[in-house]
C-alpha atoms as a PDB file:
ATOM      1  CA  UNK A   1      40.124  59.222 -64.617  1.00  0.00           C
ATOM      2  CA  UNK A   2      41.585  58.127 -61.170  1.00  0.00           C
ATOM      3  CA  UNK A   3      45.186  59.922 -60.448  1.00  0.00           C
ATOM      4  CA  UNK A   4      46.232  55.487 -60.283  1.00  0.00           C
ATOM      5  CA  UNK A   5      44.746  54.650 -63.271  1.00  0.00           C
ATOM      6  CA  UNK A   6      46.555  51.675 -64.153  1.00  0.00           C
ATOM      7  CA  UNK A   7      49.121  51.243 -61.092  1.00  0.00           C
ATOM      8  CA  UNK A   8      49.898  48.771 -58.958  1.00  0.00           C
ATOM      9  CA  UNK A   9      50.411  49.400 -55.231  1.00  0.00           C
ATOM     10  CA  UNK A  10      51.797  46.985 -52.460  1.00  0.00           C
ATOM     11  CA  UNK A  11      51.081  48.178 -48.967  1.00  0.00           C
ATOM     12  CA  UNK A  12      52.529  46.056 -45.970  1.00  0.00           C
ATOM     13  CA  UNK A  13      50.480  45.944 -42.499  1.00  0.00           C
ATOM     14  CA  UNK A  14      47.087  46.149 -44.709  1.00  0.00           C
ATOM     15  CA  UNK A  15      44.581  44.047 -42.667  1.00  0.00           C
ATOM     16  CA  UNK A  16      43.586  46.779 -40.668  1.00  0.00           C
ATOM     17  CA  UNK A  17      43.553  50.431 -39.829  1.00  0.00           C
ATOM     18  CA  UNK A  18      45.854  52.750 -41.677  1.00  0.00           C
ATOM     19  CA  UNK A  19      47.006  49.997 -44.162  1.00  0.00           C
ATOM     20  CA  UNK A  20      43.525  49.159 -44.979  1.00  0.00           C
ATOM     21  CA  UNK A  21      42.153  52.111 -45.248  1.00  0.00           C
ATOM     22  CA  UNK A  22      44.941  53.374 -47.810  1.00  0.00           C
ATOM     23  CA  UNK A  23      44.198  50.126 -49.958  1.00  0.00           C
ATOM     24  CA  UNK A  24      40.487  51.554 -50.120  1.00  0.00           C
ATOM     25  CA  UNK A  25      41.768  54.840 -50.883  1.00  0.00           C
ATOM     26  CA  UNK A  26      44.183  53.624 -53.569  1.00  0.00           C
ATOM     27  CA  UNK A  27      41.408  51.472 -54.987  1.00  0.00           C
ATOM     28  CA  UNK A  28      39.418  54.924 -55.430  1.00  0.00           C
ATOM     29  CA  UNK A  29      42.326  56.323 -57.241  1.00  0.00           C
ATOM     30  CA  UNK A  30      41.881  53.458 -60.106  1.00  0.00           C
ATOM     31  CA  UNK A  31      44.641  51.457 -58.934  1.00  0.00           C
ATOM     32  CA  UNK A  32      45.383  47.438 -58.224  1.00  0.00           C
ATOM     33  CA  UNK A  33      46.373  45.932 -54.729  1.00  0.00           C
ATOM     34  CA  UNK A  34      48.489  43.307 -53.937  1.00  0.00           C
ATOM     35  CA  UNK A  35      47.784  43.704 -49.932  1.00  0.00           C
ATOM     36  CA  UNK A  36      50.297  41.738 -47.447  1.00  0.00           C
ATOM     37  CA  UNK A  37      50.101  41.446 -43.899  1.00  0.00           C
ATOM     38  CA  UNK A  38      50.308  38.621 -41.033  1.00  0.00           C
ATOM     39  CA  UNK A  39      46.264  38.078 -40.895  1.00  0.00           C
ATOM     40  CA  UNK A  40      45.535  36.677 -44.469  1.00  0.00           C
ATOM     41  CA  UNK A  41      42.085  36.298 -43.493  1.00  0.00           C
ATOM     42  CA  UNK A  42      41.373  40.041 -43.172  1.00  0.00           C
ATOM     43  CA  UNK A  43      43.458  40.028 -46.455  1.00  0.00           C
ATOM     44  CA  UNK A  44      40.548  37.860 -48.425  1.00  0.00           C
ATOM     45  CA  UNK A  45      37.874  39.564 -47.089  1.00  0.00           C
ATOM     46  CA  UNK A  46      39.406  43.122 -48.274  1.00  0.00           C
ATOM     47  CA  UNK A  47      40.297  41.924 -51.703  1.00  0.00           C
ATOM     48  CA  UNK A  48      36.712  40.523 -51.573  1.00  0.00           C
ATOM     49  CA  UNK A  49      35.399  43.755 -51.006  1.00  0.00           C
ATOM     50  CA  UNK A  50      37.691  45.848 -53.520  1.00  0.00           C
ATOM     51  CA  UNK A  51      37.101  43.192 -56.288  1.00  0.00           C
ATOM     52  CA  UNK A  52      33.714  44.206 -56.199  1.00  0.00           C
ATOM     53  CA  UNK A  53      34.254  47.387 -57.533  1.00  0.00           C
ATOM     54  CA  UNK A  54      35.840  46.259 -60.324  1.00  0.00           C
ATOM     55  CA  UNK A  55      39.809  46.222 -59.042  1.00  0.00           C
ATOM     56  CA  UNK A  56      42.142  43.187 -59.615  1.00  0.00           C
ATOM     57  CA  UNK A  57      43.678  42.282 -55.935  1.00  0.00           C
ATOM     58  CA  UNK A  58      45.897  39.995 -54.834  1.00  0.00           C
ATOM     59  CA  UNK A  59      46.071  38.605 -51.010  1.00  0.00           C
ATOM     60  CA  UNK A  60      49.454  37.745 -49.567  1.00  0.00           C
ATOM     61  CA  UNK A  61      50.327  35.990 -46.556  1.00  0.00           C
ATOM     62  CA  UNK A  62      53.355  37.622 -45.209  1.00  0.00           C
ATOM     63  CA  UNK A  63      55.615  38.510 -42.190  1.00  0.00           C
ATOM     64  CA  UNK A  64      58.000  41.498 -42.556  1.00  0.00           C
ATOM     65  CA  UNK A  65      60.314  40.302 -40.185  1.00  0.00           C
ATOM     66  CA  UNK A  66      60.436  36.973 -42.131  1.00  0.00           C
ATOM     67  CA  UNK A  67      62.974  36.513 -44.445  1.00  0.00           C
ATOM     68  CA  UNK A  68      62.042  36.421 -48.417  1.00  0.00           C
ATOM     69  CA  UNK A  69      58.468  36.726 -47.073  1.00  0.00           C
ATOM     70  CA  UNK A  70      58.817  40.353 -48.645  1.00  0.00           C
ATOM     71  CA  UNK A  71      60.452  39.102 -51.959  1.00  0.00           C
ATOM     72  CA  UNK A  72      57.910  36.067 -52.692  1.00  0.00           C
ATOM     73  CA  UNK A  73      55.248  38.694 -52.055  1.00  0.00           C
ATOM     74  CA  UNK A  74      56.847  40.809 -54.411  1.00  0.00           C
ATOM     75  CA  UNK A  75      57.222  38.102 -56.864  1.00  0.00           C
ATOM     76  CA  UNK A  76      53.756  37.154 -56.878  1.00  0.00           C
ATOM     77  CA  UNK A  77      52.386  40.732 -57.385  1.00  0.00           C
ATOM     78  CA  UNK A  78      54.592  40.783 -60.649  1.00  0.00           C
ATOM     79  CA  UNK A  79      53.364  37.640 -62.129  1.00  0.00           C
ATOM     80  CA  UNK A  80      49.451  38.409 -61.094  1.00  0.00           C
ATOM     81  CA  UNK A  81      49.565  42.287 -61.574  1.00  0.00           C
ATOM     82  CA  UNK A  82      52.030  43.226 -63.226  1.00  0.00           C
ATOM     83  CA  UNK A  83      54.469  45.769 -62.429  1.00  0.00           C
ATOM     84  CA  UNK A  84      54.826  47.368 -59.130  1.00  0.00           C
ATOM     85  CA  UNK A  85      54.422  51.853 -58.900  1.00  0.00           C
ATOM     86  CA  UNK A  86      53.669  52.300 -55.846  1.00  0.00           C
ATOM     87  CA  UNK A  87      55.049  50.794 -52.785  1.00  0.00           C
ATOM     88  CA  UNK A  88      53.950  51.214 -49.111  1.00  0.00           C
ATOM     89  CA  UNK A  89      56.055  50.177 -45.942  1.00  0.00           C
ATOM     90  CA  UNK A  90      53.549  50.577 -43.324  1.00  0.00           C
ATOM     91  CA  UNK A  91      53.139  47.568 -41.668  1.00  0.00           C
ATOM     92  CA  UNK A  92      54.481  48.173 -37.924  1.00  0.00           C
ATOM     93  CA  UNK A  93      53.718  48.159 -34.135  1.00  0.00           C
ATOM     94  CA  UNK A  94      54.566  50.235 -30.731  1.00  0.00           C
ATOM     95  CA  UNK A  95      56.225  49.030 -27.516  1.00  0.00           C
ATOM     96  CA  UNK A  96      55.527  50.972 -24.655  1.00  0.00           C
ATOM     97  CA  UNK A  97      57.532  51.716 -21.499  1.00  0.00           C
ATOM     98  CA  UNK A  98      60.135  52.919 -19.677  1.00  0.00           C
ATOM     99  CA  UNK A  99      63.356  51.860 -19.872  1.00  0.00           C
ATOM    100  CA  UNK A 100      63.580  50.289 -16.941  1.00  0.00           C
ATOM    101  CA  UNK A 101      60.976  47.985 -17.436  1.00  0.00           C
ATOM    102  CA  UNK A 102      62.201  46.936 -21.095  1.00  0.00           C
ATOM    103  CA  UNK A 103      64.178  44.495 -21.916  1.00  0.00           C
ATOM    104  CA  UNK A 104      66.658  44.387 -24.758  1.00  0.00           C
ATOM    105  CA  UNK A 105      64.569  41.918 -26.159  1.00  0.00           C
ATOM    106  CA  UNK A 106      61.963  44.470 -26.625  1.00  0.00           C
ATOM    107  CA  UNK A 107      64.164  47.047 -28.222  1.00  0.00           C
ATOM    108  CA  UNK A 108      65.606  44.410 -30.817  1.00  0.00           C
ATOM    109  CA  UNK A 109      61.634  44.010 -31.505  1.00  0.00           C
ATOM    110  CA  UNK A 110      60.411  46.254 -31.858  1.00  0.00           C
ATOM    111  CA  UNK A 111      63.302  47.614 -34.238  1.00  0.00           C
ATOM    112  CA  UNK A 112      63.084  44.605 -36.233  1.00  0.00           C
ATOM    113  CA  UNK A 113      59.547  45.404 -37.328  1.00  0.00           C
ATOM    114  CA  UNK A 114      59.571  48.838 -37.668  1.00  0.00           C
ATOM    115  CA  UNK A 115      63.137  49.307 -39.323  1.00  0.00           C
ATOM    116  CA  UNK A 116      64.738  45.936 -40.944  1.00  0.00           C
ATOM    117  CA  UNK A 117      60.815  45.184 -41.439  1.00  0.00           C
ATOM    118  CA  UNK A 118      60.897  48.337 -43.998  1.00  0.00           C
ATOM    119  CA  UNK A 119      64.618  47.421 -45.388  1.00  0.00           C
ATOM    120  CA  UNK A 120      63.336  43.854 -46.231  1.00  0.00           C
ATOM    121  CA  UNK A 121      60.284  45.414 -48.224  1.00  0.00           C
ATOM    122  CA  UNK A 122      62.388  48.256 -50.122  1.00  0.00           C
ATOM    123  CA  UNK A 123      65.111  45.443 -51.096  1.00  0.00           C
ATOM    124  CA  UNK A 124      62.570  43.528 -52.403  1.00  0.00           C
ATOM    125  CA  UNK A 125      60.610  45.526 -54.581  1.00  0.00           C
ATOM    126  CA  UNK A 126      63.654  48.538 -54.948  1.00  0.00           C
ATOM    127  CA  UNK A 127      64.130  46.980 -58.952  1.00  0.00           C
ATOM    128  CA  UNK A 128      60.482  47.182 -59.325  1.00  0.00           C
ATOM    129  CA  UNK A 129      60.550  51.187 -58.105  1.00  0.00           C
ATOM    130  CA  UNK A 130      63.647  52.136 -60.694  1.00  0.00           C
ATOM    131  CA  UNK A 131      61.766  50.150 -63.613  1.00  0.00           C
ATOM    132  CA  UNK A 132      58.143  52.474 -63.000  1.00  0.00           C
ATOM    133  CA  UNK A 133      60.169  55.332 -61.385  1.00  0.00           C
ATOM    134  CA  UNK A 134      57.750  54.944 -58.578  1.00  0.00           C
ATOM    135  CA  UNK A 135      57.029  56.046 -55.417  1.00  0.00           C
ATOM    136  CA  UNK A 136      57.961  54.648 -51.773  1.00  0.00           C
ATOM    137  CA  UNK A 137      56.288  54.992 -49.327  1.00  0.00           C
ATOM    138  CA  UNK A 138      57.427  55.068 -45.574  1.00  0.00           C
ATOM    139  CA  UNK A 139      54.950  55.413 -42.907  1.00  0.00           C
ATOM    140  CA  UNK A 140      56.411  56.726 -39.911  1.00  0.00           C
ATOM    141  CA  UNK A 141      55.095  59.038 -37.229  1.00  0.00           C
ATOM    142  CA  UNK A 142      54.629  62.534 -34.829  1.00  0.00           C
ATOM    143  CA  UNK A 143      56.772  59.677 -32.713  1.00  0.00           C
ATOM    144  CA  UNK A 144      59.758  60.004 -35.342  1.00  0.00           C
ATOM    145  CA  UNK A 145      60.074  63.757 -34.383  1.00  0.00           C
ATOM    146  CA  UNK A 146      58.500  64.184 -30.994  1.00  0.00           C
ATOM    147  CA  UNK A 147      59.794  61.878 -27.871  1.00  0.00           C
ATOM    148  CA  UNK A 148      57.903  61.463 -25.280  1.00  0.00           C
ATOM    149  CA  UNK A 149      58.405  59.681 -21.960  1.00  0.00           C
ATOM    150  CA  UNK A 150      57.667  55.541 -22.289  1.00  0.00           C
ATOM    151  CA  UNK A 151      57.985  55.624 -26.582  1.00  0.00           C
ATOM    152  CA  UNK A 152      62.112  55.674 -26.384  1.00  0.00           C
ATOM    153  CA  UNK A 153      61.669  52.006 -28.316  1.00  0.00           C
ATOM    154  CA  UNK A 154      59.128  53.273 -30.590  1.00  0.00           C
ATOM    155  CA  UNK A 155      60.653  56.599 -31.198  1.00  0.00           C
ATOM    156  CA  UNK A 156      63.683  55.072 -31.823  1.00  0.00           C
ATOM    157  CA  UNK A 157      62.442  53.266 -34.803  1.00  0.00           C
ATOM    158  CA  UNK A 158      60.540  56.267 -36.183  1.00  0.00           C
ATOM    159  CA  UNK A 159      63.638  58.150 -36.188  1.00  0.00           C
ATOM    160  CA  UNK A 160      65.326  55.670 -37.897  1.00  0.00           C
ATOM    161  CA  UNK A 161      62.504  55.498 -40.769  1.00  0.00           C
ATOM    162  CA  UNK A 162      62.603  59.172 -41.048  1.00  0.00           C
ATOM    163  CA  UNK A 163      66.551  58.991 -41.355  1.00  0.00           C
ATOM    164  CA  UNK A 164      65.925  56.557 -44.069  1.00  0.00           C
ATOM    165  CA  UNK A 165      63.340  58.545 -45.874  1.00  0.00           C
ATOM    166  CA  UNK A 166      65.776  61.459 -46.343  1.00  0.00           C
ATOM    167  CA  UNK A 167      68.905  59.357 -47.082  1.00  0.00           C
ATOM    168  CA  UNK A 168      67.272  57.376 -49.915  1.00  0.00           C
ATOM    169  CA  UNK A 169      65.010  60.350 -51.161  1.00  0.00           C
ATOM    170  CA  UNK A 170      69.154  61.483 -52.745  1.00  0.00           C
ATOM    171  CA  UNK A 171      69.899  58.098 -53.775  1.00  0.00           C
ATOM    172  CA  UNK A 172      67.018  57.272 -55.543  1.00  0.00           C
ATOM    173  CA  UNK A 173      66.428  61.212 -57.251  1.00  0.00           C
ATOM    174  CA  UNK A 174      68.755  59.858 -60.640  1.00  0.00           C
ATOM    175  CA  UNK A 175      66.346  56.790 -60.953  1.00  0.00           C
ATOM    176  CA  UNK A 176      63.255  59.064 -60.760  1.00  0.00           C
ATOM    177  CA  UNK A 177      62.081  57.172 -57.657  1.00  0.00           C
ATOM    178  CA  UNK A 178      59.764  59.585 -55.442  1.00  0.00           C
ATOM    179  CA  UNK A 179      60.064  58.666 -51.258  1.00  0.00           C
ATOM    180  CA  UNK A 180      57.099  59.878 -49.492  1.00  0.00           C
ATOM    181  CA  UNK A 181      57.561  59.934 -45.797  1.00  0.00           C
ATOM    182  CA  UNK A 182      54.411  59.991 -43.754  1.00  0.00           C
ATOM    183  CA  UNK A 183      54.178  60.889 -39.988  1.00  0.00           C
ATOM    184  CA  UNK A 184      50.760  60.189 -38.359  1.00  0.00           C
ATOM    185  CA  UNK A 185      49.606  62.006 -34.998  1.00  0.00           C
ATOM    186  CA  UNK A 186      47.214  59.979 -33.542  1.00  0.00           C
ATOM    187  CA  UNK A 187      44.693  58.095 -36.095  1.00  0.00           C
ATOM    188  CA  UNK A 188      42.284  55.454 -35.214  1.00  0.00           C
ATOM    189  CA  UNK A 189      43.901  51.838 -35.916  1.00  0.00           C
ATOM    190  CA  UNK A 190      44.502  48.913 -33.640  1.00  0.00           C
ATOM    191  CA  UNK A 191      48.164  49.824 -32.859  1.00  0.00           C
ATOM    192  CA  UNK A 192      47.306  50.804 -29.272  1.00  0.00           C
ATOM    193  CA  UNK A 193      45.277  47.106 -28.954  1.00  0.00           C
ATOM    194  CA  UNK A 194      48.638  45.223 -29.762  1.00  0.00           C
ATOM    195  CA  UNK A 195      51.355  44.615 -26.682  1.00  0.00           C
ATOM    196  CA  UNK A 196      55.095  44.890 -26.411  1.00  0.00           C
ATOM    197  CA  UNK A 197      55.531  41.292 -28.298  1.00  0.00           C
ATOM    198  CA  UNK A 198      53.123  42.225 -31.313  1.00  0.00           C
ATOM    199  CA  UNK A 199      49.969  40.394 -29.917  1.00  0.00           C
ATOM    200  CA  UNK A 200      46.263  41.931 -30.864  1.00  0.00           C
ATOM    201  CA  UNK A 201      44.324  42.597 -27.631  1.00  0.00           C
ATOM    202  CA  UNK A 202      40.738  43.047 -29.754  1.00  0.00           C
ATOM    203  CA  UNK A 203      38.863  43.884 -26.149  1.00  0.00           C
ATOM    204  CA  UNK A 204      41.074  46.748 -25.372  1.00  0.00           C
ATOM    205  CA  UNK A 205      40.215  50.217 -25.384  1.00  0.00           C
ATOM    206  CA  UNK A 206      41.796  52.817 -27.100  1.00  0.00           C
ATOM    207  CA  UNK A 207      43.650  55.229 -24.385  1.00  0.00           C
ATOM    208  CA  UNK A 208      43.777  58.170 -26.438  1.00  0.00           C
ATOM    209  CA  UNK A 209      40.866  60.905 -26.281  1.00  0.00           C
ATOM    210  CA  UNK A 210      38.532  60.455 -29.074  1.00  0.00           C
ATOM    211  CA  UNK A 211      38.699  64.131 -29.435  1.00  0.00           C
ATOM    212  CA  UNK A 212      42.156  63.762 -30.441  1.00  0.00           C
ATOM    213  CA  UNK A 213      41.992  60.671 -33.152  1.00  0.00           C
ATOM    214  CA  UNK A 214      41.691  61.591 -36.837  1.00  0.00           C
ATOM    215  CA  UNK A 215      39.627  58.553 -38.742  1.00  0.00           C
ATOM    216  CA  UNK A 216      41.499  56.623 -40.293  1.00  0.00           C
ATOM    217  CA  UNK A 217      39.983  57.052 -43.656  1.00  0.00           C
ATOM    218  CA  UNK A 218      40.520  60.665 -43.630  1.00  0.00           C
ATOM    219  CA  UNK A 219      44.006  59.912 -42.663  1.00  0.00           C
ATOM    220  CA  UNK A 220      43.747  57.560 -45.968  1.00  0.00           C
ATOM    221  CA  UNK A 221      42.791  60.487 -48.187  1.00  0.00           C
ATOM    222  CA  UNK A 222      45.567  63.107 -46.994  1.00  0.00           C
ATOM    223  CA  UNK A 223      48.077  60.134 -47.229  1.00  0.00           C
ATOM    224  CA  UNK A 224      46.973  59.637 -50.904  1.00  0.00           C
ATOM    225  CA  UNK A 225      46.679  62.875 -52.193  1.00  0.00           C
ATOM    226  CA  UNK A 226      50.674  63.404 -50.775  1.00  0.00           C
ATOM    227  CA  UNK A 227      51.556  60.299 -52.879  1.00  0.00           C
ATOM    228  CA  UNK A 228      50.342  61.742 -56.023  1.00  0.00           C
ATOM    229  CA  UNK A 229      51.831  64.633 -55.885  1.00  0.00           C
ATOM    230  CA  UNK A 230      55.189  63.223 -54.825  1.00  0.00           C
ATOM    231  CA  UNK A 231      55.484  65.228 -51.455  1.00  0.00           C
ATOM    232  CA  UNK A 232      58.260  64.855 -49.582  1.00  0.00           C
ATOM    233  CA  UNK A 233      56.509  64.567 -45.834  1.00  0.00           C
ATOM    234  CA  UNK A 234      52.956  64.744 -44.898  1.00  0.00           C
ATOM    235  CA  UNK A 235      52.482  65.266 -41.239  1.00  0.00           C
ATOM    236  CA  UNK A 236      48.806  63.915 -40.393  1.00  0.00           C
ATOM    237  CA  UNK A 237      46.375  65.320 -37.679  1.00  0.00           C
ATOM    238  CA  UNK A 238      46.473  69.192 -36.312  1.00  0.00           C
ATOM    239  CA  UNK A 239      48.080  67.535 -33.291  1.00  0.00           C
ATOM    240  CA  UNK A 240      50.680  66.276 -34.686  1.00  0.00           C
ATOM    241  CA  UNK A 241      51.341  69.224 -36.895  1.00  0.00           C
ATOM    242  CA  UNK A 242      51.494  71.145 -33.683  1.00  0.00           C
ATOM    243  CA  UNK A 243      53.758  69.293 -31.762  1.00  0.00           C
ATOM    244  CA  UNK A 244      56.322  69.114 -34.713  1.00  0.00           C
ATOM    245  CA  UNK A 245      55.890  72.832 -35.494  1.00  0.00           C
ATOM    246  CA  UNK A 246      56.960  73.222 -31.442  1.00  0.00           C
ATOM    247  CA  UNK A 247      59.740  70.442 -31.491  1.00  0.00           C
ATOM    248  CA  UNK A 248      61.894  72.025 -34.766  1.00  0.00           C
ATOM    249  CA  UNK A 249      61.187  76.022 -33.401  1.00  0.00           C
ATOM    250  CA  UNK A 250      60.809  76.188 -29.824  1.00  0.00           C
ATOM    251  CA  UNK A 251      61.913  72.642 -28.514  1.00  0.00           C
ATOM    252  CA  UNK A 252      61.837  74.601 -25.234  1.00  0.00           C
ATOM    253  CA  UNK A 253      58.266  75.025 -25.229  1.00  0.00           C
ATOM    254  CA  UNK A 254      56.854  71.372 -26.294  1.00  0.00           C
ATOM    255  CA  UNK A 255      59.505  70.130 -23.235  1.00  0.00           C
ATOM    256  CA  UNK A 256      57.768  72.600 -20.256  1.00  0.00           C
ATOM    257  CA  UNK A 257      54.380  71.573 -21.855  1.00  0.00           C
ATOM    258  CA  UNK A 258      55.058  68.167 -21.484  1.00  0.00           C
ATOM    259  CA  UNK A 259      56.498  68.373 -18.070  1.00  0.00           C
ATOM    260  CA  UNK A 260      53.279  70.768 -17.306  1.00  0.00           C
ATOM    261  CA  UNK A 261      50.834  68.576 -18.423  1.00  0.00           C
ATOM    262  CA  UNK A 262      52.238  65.413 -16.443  1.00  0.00           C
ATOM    263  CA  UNK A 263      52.473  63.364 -19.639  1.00  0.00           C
ATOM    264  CA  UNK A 264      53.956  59.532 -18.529  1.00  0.00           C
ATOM    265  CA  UNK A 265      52.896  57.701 -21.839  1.00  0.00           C
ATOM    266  CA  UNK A 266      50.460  55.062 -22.696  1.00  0.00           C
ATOM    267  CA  UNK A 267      50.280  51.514 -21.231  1.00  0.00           C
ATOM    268  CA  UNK A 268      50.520  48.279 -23.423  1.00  0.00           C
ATOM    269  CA  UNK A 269      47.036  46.645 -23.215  1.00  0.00           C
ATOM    270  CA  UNK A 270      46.917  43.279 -21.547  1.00  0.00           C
END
């Protein structure tokens, strides 16, 4: 018997990488998907593939920064699937750069995404949560602990999310809701092929060592296994284990390293 049996689970962002890999994951577990994102064709052709083993899915056009794109969604996964257990904010991108060469226009961006993009999904499916006493998930990252130089947009966001996480982990306790917050190192997805204004660049490549990216379906399994058992954070990759170890005991340390090592952050791919 899967640890899902009989769940539902929404995940946000799941045409590709992380959010994909967690629906096949999930799936594994015995559990239904009701899988939202921008790109419903990558949508079809998952729920194609998990319908073949047997699970009920459910496609869904949908924007995060849209609003009531979040609460139609929802809506639709109630009358298709039933009730909702499991909820997954993950959909989300990174700008890059200094802050000199952003623009408030990227900030508000990039924030609106990554932070009012997970508000509009936990207000829309928040009900659904108290009814199942659930679990909500927040996907945030090494990036909502660790700043480095050219992420202050991106970091700012993941801070935010992990703020959130602990805020609403005592709210929600009395209604026997479980928040998971999830901070990923570096895992293979296409979040280093998209640009400062959320376009896909499909021809770029990835400018992180391979060495140092965790597949993303082993990222999928950890992430799933710290759902089930209701943990409160699951940091994901050595690397990222590492560098929040360093950043919470010897902040000190991780600073002179980064200085050391010269590190200037990542480009957005053109």
């Amino acid at each position: 018997m899967g640890k899902f049996d009989g769940q539902v689970v929404l995940i946000t962002g799941a045409s590709s990488g992380i959010g994909a890999a967690l629906a096949r994951e999930f799936a594994r577990g015995g559990a239904d998907l009701a899988l939202a994102a921008r790109r419903v064709d990558r949508l079809e052709e998952l729920a194609r593939e998990l319908a073949q083993d047997g699970r009920r899915t459910l496609a869904l056009e949908c924007d995060v920064t849209r609003d009531g794109d979040l609460e139609r969604a929802a809506a639709r996964t109630r009358e298709t699937l039933g009730k909702i257990d499991v909820v997954v904010a993950n959909a989300g991108f990174g700008v890059v750069g200094r802050l000199d060469r952003l623009t408030l226009d990227d900030y508000r961006r990039q924030l609106e995404t990554n932070v009012f993009g997970v508000l509009r999904t936990i207000y829309a499916t928040l009900e659904d949560l108290k009814r199942s006493r659930g679990r909500l998930v927040l996907i945030g990252s090494v990036s909502g602990h660790v700043a480095l130089p050219a992420t202050s947009a991106y970091a700012m966001s993941k801070f935010a999310v992990r703020a959130l996480a602990g805020a609403l982990r005592h709210e929600l306790a009395r209604d026997g809701v479980s928040v998971v917050l999830i901070s990923p190192g570096f895992v293979e997805s296409e979040l280093r092929q998209v640009d400062n204004r959320g376009q896909h660049h499909d021809e770029a490549p990835d400018s992180i060592r391979k060495s140092l990216v965790m597949p993303t379906q082993t990222a999928a399994r950890q992430i799933v296994q710290a759902v089930a058992r209701r943990r409160r954070e699951r940091v994901i990759t050595k690397l990222g284990k590492t560098a929040v170890f360093l950043e919470r005991h010897t902040p000190w340390l991780l600073h002179t390293a980064v200085e050391l090592a010269g590190v200037r952050g990542r480009r957005q791919p053109d």
